[in-house]
PDB file of N, CA and C in Angstrom:
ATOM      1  N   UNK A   1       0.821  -1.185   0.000  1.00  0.00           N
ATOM      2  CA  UNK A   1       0.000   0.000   0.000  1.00  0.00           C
ATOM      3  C   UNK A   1       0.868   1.254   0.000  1.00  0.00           C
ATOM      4  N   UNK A   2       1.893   1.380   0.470  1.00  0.00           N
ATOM      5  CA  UNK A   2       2.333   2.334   0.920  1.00  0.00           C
ATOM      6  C   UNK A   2       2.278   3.583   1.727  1.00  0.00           C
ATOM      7  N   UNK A   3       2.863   4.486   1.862  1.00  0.00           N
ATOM      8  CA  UNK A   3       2.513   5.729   2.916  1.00  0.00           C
ATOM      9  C   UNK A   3       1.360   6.772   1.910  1.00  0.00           C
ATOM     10  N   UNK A   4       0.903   7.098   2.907  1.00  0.00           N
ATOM     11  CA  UNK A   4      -0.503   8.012   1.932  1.00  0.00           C
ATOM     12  C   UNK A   4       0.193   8.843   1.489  1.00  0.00           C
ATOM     13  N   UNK A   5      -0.318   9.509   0.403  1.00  0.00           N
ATOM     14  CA  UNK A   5       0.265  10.605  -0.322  1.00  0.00           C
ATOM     15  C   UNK A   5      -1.563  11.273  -0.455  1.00  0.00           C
ATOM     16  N   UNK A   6      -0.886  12.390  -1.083  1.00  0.00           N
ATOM     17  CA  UNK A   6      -2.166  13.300  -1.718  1.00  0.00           C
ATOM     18  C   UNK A   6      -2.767  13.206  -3.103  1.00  0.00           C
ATOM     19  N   UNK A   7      -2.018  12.112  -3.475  1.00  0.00           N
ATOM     20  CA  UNK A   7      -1.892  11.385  -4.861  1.00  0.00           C
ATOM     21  C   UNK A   7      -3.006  10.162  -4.639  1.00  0.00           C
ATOM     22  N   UNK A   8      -3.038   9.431  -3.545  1.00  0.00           N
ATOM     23  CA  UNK A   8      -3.616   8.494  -3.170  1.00  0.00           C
ATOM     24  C   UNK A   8      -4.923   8.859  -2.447  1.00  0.00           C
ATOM     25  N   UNK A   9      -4.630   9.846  -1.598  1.00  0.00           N
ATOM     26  CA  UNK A   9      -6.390  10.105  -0.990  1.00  0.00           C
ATOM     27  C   UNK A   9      -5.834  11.690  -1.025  1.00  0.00           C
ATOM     28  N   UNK A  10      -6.592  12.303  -1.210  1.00  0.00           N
ATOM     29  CA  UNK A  10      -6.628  13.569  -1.378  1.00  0.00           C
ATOM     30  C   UNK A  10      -7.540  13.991   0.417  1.00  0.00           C
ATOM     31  N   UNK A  11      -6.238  15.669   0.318  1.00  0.00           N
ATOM     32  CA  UNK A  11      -6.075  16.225   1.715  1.00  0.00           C
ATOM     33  C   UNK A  11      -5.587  15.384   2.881  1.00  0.00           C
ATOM     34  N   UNK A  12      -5.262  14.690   2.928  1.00  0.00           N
ATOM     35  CA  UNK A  12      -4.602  13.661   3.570  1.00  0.00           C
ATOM     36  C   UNK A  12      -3.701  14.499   4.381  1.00  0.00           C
ATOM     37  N   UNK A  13      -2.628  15.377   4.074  1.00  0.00           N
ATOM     38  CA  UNK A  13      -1.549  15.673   4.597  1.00  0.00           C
ATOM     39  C   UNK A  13      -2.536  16.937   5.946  1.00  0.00           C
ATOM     40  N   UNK A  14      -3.792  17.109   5.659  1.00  0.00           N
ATOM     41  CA  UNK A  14      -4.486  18.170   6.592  1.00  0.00           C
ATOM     42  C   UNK A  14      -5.308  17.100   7.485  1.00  0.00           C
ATOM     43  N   UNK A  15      -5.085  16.150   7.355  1.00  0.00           N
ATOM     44  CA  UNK A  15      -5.620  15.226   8.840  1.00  0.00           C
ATOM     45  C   UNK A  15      -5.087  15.106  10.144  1.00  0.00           C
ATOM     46  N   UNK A  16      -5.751  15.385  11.078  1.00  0.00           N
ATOM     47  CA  UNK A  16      -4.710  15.615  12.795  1.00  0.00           C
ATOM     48  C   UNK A  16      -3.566  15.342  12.754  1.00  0.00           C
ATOM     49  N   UNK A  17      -3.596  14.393  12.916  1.00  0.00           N
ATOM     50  CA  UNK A  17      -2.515  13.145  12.709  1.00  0.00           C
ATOM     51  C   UNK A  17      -1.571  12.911  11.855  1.00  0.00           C
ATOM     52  N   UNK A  18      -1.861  13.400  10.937  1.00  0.00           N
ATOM     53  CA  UNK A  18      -1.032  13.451   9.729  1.00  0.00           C
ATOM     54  C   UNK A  18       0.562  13.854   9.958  1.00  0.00           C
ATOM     55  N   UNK A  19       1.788  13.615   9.702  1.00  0.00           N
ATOM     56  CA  UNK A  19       3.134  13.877  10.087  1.00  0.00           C
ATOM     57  C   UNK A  19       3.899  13.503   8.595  1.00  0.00           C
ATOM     58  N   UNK A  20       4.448  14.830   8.542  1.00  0.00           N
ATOM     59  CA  UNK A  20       4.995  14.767   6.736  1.00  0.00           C
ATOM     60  C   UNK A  20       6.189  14.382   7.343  1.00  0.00           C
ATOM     61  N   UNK A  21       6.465  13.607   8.787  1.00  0.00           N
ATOM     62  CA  UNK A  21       8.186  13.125   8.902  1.00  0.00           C
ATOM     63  C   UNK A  21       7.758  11.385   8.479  1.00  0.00           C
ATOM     64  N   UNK A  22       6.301  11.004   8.384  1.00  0.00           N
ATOM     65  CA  UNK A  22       6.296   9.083   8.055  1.00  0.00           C
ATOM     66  C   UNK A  22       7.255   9.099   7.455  1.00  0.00           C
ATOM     67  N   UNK A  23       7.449   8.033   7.921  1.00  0.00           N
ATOM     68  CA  UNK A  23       8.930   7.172   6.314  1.00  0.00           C
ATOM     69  C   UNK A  23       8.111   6.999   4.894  1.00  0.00           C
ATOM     70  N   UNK A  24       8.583   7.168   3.820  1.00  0.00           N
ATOM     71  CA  UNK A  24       7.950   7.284   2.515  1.00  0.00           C
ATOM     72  C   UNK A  24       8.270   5.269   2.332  1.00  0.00           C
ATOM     73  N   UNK A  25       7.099   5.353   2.397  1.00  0.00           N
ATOM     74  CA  UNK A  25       7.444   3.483   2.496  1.00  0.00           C
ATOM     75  C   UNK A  25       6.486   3.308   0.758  1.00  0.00           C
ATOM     76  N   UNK A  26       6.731   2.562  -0.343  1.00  0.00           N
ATOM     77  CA  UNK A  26       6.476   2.296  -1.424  1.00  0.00           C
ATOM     78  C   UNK A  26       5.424   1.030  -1.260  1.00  0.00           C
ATOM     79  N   UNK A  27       4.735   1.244  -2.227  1.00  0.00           N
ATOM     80  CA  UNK A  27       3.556   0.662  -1.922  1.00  0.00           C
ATOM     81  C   UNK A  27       4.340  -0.917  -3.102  1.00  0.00           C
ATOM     82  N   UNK A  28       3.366  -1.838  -2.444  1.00  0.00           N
ATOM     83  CA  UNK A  28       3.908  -3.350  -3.470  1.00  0.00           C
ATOM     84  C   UNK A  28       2.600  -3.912  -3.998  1.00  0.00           C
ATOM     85  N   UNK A  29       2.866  -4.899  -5.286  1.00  0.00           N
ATOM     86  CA  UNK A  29       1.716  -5.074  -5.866  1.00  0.00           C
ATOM     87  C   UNK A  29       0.994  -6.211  -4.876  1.00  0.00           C
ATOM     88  N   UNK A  30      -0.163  -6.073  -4.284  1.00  0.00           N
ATOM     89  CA  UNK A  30      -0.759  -7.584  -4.128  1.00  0.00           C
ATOM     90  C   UNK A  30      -0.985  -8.765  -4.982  1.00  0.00           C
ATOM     91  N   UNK A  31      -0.969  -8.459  -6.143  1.00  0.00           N
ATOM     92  CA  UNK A  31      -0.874  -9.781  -6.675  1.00  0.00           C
ATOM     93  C   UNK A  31       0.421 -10.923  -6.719  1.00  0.00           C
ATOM     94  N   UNK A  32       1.380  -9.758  -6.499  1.00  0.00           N
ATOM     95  CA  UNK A  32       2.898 -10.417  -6.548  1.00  0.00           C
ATOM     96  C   UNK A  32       3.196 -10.942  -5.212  1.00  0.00           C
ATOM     97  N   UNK A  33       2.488 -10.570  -4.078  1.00  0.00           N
ATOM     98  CA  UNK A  33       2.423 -11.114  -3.127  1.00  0.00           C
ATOM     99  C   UNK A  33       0.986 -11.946  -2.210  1.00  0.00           C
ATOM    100  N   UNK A  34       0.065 -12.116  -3.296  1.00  0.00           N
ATOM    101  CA  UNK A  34      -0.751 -13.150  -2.990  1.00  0.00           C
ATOM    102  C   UNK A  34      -1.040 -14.212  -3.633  1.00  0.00           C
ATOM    103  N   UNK A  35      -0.125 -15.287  -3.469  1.00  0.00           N
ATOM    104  CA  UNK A  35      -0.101 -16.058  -4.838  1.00  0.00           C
ATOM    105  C   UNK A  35      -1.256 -17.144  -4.465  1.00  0.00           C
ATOM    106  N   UNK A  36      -1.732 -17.119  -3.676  1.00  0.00           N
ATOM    107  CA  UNK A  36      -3.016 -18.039  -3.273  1.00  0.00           C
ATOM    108  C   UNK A  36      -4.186 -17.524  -3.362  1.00  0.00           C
ATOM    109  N   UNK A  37      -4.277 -16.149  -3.955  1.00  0.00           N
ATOM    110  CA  UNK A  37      -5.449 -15.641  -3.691  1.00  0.00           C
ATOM    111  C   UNK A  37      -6.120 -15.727  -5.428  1.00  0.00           C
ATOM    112  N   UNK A  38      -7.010 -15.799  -5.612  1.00  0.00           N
ATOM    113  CA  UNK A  38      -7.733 -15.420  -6.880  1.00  0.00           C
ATOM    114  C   UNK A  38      -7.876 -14.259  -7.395  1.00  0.00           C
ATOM    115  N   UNK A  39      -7.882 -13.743  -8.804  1.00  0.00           N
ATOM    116  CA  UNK A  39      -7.692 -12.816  -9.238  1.00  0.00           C
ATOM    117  C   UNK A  39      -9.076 -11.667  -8.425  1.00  0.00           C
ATOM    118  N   UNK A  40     -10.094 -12.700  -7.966  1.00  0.00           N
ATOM    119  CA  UNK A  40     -11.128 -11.755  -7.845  1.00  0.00           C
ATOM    120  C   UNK A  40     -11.245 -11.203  -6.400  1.00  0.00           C
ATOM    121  N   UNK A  41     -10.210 -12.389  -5.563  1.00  0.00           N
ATOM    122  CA  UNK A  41      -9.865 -11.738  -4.390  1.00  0.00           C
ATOM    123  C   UNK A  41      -8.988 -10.878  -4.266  1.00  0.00           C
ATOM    124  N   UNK A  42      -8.074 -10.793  -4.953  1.00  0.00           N
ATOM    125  CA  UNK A  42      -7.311  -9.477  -5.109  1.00  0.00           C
ATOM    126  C   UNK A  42      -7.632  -8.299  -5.385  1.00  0.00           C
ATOM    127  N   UNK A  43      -8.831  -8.405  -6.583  1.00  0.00           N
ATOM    128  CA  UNK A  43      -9.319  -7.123  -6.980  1.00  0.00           C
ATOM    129  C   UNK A  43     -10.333  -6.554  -5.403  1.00  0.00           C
ATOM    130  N   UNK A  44     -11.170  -7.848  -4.907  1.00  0.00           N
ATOM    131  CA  UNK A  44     -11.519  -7.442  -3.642  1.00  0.00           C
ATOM    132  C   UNK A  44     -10.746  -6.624  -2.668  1.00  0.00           C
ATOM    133  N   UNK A  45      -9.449  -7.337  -2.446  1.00  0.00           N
ATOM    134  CA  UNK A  45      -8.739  -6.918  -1.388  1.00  0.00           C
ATOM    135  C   UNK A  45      -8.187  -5.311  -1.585  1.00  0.00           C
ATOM    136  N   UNK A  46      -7.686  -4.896  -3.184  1.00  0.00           N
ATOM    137  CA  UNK A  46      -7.111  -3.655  -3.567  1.00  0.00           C
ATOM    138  C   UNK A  46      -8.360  -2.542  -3.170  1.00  0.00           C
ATOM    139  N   UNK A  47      -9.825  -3.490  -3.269  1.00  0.00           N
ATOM    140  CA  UNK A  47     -10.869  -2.095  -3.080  1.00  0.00           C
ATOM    141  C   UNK A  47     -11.172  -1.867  -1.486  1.00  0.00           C
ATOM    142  N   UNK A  48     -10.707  -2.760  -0.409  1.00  0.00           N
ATOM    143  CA  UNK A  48     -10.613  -2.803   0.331  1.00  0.00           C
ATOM    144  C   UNK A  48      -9.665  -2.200   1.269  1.00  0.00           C
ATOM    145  N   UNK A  49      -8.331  -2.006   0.511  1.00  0.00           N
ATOM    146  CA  UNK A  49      -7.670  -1.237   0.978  1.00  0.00           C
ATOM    147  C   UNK A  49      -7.351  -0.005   0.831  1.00  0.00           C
ATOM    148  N   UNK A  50      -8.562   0.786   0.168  1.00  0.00           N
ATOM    149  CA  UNK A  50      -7.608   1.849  -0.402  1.00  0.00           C
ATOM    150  C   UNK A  50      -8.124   2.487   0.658  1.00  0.00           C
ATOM    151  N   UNK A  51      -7.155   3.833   0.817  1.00  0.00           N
ATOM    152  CA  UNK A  51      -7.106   4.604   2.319  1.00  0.00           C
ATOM    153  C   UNK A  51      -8.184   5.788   2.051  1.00  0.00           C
ATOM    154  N   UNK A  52      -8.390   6.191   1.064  1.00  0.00           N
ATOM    155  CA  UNK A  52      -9.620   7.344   1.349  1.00  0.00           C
ATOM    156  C   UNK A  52     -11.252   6.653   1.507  1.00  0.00           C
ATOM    157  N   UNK A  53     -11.388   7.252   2.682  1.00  0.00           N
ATOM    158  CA  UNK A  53     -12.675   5.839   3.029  1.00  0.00           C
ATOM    159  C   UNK A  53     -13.528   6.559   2.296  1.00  0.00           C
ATOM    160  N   UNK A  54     -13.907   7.343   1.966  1.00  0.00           N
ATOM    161  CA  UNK A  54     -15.289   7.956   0.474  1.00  0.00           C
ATOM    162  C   UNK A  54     -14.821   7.096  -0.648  1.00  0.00           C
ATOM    163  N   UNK A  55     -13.851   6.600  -1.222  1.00  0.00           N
ATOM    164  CA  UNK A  55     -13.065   5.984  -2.414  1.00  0.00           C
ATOM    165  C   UNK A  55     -13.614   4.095  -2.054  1.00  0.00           C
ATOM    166  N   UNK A  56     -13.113   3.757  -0.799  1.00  0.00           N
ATOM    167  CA  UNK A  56     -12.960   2.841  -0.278  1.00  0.00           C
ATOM    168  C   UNK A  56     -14.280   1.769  -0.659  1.00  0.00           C
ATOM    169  N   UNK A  57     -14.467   0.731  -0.711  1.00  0.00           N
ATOM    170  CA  UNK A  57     -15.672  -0.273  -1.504  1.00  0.00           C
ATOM    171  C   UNK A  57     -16.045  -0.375  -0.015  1.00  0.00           C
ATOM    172  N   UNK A  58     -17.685  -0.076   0.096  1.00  0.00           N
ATOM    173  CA  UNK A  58     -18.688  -0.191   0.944  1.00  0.00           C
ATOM    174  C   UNK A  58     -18.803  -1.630   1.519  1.00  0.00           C
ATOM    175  N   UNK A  59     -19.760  -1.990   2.871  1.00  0.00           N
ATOM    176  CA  UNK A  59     -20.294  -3.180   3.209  1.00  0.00           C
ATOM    177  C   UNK A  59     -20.725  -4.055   1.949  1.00  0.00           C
ATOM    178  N   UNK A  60     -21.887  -3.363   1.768  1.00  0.00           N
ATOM    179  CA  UNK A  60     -22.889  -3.876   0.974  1.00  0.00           C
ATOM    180  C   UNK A  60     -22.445  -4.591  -0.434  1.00  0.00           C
ATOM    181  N   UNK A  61     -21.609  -3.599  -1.044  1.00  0.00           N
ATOM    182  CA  UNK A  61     -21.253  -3.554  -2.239  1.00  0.00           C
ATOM    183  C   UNK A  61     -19.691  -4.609  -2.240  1.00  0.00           C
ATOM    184  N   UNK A  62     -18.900  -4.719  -1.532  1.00  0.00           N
ATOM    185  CA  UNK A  62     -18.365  -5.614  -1.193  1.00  0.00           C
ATOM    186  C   UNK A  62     -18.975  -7.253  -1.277  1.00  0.00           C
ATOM    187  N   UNK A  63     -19.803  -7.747  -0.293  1.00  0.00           N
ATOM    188  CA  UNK A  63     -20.526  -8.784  -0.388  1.00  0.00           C
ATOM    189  C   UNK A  63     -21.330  -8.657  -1.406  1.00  0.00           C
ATOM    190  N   UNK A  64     -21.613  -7.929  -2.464  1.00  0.00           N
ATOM    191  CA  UNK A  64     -21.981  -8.445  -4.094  1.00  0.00           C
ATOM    192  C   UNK A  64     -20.873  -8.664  -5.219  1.00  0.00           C
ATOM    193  N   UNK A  65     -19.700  -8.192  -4.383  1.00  0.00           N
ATOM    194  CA  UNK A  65     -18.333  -9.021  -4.956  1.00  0.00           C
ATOM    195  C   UNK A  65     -18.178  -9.993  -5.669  1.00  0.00           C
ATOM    196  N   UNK A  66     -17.849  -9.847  -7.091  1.00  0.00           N
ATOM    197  CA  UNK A  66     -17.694 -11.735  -7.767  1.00  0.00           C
ATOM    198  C   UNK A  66     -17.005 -12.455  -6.906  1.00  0.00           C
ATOM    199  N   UNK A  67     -16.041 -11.821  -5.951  1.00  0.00           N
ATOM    200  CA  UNK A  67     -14.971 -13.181  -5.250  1.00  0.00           C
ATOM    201  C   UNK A  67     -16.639 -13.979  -4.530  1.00  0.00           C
ATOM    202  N   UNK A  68     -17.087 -13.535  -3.881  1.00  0.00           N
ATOM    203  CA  UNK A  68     -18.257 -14.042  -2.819  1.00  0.00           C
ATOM    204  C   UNK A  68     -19.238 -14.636  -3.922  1.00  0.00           C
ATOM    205  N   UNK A  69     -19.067 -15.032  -4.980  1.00  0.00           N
ATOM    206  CA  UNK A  69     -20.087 -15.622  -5.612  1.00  0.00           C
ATOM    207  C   UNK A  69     -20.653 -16.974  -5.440  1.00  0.00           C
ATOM    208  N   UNK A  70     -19.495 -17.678  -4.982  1.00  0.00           N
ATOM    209  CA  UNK A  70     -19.945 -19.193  -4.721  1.00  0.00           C
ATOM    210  C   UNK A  70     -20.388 -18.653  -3.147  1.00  0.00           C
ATOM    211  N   UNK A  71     -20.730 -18.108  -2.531  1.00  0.00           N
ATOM    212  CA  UNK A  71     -21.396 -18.446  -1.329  1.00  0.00           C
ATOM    213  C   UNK A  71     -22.846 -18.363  -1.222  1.00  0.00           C
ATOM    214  N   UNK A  72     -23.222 -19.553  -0.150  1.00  0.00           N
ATOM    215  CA  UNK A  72     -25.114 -18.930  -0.545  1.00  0.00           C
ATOM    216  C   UNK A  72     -25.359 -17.708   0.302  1.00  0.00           C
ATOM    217  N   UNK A  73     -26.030 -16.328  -0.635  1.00  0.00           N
ATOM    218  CA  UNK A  73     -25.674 -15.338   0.462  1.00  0.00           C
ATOM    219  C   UNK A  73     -27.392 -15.627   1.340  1.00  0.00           C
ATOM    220  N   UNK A  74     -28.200 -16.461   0.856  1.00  0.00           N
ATOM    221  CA  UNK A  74     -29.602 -16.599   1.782  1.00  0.00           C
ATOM    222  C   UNK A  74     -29.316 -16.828   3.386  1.00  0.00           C
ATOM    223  N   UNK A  75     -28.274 -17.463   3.696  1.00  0.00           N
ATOM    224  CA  UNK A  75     -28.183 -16.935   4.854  1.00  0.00           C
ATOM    225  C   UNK A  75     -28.283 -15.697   5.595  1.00  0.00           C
ATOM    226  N   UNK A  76     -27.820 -14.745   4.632  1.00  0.00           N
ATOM    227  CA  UNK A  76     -27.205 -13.395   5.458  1.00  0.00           C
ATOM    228  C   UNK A  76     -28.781 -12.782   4.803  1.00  0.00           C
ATOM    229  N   UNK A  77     -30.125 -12.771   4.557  1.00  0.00           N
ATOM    230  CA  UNK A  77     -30.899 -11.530   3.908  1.00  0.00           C
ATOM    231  C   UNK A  77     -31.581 -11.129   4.601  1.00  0.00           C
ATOM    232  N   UNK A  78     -31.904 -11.977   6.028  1.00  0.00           N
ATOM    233  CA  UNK A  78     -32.711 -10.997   6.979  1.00  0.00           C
ATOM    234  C   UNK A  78     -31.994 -10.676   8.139  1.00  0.00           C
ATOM    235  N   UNK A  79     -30.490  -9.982   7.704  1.00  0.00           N
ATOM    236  CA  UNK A  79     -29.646  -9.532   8.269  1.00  0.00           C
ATOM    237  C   UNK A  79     -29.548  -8.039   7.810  1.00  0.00           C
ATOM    238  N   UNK A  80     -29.651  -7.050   9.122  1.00  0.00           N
ATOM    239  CA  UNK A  80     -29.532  -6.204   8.936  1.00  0.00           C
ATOM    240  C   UNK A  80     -28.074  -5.201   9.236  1.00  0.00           C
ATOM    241  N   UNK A  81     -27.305  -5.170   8.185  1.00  0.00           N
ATOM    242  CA  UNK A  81     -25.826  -4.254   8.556  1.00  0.00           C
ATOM    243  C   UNK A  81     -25.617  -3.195   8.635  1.00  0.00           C
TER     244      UNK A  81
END
């Protein structure tokens, strides 16, 4: 993933917390490092991680994910999240 930039989530550097001393750490591909995962869990996992949570893939919209396709989702419908 690497260290946030303003490139990656925008205004970032104006969050409390924010410290322009982080180490500039380089982000790595997940696919090159998930070699067990399926292409569709990866694409899951990249929308999952991205750091601007307005950007970031929702509950809902997540679990209509192709990775989650083989599951029966009738369990989960009179579940409220």
């Amino acid at each position: 993933m690497g260290t946030p930039s303003e490139t990656l989530w925008k205004d970032v550097t104006k969050l409390k917390d924010f410290k322009p001393t982080f180490p500039k750490w380089r982000g790595g591909e997940l696919d090159l490092m998930s070699h067990k995962l399926s292409k569709e869990g990866i694409d899951l996992m990249k929308k999952m991680l991205i750091y601007d949570p307005v950007e970031r893939i929702t509950t809902e919209s997540a679990l209509e994910h192709p990775f989650f396709d083989s599951i029966d989702k009738s369990k989960f419908a009179d579940r409220d999240y």
